[in-house]
Protein backbone atom coordinates (compact mmCIF):
# COMPACT_ATOMS: atom_id res chain seq x y z
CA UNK A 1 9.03 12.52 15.01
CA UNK A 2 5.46 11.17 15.35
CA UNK A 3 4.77 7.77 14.29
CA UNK A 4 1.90 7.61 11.63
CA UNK A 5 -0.97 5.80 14.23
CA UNK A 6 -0.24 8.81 16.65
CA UNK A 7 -0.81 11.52 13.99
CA UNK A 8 -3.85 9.22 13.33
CA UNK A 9 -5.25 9.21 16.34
CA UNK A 10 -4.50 12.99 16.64
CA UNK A 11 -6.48 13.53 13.67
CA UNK A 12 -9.56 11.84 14.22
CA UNK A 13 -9.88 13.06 17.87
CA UNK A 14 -9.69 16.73 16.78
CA UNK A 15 -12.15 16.64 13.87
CA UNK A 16 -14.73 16.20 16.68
CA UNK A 17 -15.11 16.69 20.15
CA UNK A 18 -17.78 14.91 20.53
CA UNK A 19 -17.05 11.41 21.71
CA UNK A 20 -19.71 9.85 19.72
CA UNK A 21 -19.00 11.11 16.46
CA UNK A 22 -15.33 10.48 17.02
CA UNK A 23 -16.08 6.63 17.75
CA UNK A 24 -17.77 6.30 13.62
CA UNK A 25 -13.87 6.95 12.52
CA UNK A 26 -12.35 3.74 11.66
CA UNK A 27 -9.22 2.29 13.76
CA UNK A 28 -5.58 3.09 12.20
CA UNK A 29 -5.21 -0.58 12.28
CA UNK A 30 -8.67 -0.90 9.74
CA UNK A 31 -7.30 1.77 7.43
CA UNK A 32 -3.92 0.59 7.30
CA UNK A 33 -5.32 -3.42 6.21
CA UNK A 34 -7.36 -1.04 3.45
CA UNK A 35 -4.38 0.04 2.08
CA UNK A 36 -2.37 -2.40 1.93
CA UNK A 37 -5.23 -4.73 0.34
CA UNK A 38 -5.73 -1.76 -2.54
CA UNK A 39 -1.71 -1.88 -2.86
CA UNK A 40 -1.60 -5.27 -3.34
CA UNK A 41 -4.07 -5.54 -6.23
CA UNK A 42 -1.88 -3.31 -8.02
CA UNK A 43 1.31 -5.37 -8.03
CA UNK A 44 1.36 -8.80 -9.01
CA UNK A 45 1.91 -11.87 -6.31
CA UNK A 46 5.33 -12.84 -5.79
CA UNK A 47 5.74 -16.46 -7.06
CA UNK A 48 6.55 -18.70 -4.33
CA UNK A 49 9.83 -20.14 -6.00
CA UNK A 50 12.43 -18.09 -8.22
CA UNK A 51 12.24 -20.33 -10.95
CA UNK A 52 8.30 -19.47 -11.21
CA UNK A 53 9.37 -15.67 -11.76
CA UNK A 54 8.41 -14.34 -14.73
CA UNK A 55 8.30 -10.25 -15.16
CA UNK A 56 5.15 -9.43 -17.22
CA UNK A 57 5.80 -7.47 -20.35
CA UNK A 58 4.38 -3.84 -18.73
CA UNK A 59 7.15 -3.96 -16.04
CA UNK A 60 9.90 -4.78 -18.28
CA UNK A 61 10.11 -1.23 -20.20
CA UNK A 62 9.68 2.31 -19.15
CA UNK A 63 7.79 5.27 -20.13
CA UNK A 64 10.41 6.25 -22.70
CA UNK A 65 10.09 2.49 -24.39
CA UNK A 66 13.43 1.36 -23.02
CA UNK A 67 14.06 -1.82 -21.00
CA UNK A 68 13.77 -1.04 -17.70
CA UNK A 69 15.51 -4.62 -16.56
CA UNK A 70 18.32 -6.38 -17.70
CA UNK A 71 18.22 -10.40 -16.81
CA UNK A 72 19.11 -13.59 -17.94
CA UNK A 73 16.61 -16.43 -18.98
């Protein structure tokens, strides 16, 4: 099984022979921080103690209006 930088890297050399246009892609490593930024503005930070923790009402019930997590104050 191929790792996901070598299917990368496969990728983006055969979209173009030419070694000019293939050096405009961006790095695996670029795309990969891009990702993982746009992830993380979708989730909210993890508080740095447990006691700090508080679930926000939107993650505490799912679609169907039932609570999704069961915890103790």
């Amino acid at each position: 099984m191929k790792s996901l930088p070598q299917i990368f890297h496969e990728e983006a050399s055969s979209a173009s022979a030419d070694l000019e246009t293939a050096s405009r892609f961006p790095t695996y490593k670029s795309v990969k921080t891009a990702m993982y930024r746009k992830r993380a503005q979708k989730f909210p930070r993890l508080p740095p103690t447990r006691q700090q923790l508080e679930i926000p009402p939107q993650w505490r019930m799912t679609k169907s209006d039932r609570r999704f997590l069961l915890y103790n104050n």
